[in-house]
C-alpha atoms as a PDB file:
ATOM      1  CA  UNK A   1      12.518  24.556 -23.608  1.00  0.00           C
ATOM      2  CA  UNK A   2      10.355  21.406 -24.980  1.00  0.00           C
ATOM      3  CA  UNK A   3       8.456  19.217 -22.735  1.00  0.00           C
ATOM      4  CA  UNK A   4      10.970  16.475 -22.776  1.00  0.00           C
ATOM      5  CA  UNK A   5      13.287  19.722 -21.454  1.00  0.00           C
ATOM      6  CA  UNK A   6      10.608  20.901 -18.603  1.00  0.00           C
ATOM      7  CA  UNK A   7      10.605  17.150 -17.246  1.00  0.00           C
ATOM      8  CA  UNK A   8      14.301  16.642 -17.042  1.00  0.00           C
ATOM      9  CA  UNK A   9      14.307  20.280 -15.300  1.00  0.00           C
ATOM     10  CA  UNK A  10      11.875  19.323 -12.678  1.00  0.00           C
ATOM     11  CA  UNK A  11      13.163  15.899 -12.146  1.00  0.00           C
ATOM     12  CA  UNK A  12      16.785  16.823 -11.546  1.00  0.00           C
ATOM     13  CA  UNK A  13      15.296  19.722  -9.218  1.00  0.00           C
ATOM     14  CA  UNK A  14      13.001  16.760  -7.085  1.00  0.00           C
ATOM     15  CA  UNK A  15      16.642  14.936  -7.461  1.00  0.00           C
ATOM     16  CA  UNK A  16      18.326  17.797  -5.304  1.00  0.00           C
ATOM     17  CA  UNK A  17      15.814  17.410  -2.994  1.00  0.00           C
ATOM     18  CA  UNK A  18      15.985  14.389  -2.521  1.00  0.00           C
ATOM     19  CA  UNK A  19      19.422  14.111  -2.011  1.00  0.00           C
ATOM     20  CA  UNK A  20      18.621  16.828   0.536  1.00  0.00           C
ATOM     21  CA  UNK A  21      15.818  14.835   2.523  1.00  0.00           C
ATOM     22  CA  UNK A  22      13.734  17.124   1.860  1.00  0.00           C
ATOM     23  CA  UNK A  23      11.119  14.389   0.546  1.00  0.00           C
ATOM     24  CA  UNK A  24       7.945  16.291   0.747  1.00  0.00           C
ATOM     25  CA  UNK A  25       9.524  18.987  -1.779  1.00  0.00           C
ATOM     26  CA  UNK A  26      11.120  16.479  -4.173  1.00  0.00           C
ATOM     27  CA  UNK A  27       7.753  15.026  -4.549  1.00  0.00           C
ATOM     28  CA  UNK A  28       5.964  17.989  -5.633  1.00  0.00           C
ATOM     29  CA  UNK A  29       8.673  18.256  -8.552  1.00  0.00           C
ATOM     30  CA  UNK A  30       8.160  14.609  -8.987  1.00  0.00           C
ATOM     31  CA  UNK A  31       4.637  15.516  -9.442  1.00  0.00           C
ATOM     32  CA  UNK A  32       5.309  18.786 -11.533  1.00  0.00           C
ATOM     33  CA  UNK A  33       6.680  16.184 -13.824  1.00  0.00           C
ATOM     34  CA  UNK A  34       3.470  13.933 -14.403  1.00  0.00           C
ATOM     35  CA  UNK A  35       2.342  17.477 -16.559  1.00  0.00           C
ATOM     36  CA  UNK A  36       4.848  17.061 -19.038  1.00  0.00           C
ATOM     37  CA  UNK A  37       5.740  13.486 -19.076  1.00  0.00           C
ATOM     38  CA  UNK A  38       3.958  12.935 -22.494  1.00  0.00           C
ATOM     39  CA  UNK A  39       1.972   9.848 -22.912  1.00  0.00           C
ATOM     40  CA  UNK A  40       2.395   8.432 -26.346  1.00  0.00           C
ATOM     41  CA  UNK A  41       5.996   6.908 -27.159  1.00  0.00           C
ATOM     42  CA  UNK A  42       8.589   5.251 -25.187  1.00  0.00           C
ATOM     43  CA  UNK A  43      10.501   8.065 -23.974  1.00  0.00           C
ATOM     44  CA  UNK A  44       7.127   9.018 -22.055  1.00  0.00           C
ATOM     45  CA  UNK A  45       6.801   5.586 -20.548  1.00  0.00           C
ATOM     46  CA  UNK A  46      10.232   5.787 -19.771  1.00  0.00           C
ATOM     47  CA  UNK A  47       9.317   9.384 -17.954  1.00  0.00           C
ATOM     48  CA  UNK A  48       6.380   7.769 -16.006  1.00  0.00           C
ATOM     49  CA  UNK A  49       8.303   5.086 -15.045  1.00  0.00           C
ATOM     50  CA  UNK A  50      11.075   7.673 -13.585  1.00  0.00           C
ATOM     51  CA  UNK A  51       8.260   9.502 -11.487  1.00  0.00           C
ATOM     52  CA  UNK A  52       6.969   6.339 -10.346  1.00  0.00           C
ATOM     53  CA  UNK A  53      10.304   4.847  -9.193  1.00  0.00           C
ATOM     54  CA  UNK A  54      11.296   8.190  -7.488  1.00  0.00           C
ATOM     55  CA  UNK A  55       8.125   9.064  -6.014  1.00  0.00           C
ATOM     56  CA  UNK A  56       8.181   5.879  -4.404  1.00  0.00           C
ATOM     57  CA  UNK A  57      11.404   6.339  -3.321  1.00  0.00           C
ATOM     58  CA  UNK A  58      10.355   9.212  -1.819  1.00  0.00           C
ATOM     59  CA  UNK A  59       7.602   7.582   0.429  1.00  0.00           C
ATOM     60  CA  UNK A  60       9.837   4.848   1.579  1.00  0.00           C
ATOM     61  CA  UNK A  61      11.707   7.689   3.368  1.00  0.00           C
ATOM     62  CA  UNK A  62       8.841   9.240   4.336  1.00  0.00           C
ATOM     63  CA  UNK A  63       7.769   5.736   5.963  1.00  0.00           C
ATOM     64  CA  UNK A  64       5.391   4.542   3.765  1.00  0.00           C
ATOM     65  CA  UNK A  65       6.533   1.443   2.414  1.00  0.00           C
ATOM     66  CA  UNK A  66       3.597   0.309   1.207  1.00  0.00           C
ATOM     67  CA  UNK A  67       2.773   2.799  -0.774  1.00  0.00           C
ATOM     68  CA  UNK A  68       5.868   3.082  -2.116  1.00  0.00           C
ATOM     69  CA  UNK A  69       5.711  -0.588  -3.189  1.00  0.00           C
ATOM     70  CA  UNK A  70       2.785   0.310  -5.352  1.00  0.00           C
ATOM     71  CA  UNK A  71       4.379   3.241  -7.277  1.00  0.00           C
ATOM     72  CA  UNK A  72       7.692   1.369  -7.669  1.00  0.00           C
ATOM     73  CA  UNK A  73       5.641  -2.071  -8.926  1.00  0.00           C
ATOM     74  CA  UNK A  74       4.038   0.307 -11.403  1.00  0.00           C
ATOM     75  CA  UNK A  75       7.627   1.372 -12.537  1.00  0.00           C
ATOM     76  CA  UNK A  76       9.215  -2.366 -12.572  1.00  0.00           C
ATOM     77  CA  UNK A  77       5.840  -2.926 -15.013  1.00  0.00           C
ATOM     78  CA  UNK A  78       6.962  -0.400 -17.275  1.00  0.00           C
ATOM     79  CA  UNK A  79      10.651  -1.317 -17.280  1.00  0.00           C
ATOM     80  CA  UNK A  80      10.264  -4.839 -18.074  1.00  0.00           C
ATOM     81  CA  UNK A  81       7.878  -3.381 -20.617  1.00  0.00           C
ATOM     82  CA  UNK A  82      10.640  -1.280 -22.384  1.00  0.00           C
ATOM     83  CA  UNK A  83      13.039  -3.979 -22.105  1.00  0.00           C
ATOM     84  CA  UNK A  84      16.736  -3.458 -22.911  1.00  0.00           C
ATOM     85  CA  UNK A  85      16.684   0.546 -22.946  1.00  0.00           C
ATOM     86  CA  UNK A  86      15.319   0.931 -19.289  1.00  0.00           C
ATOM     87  CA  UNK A  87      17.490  -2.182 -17.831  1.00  0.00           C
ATOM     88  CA  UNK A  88      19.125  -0.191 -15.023  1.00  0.00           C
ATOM     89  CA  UNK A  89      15.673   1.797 -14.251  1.00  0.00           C
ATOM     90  CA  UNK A  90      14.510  -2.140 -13.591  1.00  0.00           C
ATOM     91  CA  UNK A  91      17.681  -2.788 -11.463  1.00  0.00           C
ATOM     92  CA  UNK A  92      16.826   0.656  -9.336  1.00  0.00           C
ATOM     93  CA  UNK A  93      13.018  -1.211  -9.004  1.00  0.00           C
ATOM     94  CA  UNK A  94      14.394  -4.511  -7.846  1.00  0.00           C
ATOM     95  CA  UNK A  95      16.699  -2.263  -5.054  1.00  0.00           C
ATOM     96  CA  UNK A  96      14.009  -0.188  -4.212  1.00  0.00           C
ATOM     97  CA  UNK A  97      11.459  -3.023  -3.555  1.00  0.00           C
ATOM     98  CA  UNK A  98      14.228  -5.025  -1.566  1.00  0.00           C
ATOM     99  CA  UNK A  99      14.662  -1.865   0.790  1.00  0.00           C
ATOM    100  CA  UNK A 100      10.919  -1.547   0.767  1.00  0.00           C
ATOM    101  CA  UNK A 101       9.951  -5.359   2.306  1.00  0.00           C
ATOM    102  CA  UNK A 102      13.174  -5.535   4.238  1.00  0.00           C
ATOM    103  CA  UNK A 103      11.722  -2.162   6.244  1.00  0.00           C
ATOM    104  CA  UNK A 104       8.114  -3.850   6.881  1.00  0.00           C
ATOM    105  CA  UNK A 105      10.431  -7.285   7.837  1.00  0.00           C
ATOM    106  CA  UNK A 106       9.329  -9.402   4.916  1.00  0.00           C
ATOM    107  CA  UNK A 107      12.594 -10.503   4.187  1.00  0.00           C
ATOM    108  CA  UNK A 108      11.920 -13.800   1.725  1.00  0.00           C
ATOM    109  CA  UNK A 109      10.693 -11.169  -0.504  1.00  0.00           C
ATOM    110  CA  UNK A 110      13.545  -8.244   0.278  1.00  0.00           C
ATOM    111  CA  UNK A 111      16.225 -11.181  -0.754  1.00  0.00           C
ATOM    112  CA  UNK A 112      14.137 -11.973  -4.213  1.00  0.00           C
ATOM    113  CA  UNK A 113      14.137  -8.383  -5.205  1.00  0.00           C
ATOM    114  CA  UNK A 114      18.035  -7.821  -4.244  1.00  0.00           C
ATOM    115  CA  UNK A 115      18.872 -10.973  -5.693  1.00  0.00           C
ATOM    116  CA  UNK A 116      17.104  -9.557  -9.473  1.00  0.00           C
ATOM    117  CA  UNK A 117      18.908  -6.776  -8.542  1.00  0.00           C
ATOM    118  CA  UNK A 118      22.209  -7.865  -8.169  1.00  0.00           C
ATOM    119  CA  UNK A 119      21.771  -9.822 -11.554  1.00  0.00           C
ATOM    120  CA  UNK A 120      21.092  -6.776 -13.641  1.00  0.00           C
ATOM    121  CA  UNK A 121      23.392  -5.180 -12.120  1.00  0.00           C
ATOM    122  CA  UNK A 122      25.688  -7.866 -13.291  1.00  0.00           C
ATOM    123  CA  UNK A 123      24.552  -8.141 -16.132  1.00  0.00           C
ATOM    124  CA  UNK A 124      25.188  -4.367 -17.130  1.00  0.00           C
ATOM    125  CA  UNK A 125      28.901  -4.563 -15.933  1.00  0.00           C
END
């Protein structure tokens, strides 16, 4: 199995997790996946920007909003980065933010992000 192999493993295993609250478990996959993400072509940015947007995902469950702000921002940067190829990843980023500010009552914000989200959304039929 090649690295791109090992990452989708763990991610779809941190995936199961998740889908099983079990956050604290689907981040350590999440984080078994930062060792074989790669680091030089778009498929790894793509990758990072996956662990990013799910690890955060995972912390907003957990409660931790605002740390799961910063991991998802870090994965909207890369999305709008890779443009057209990662379009729904930035969709999943403008959701995830919403549900992030809406939990800590900033709602101006939560509206922008589900508003960008709706769009792409939209946008990608």
């Amino acid at each position: 199995c090649d690295r791109q192999g090992q990452f989708e493993i763990c991610l779809e295993l941190g995936n199961c997790h998740q889908k099983l609250s079990k956050y604290t478990e689907a981040m350590e996959f999440y984080k078994q996946c930062k060792a074989v993400a790669g680091d030089s072509d778009n498929q790894a940015e793509e990758n990072w920007g996956i662990i990013n947007l799910n690890l955060g995902i995972c912390y907003f469950y957990k409660g931790q909003s605002s740390t799961a702000i910063g991991l998802i921002t870090e994965a909207l940067v890369i999305s709008e980065k890779l443009g057209q190829v990662a379009r729904g990843m930035l969709g999943g980023c403008h959701n995830s933010l919403g549900g992030c500010h809406q939990s800590l009552g900033e709602y101006l914000e939560a509206t922008q992000q589900f508003q960008h989200a709706c769009a792409i959304a939209k946008e990608l039929g």
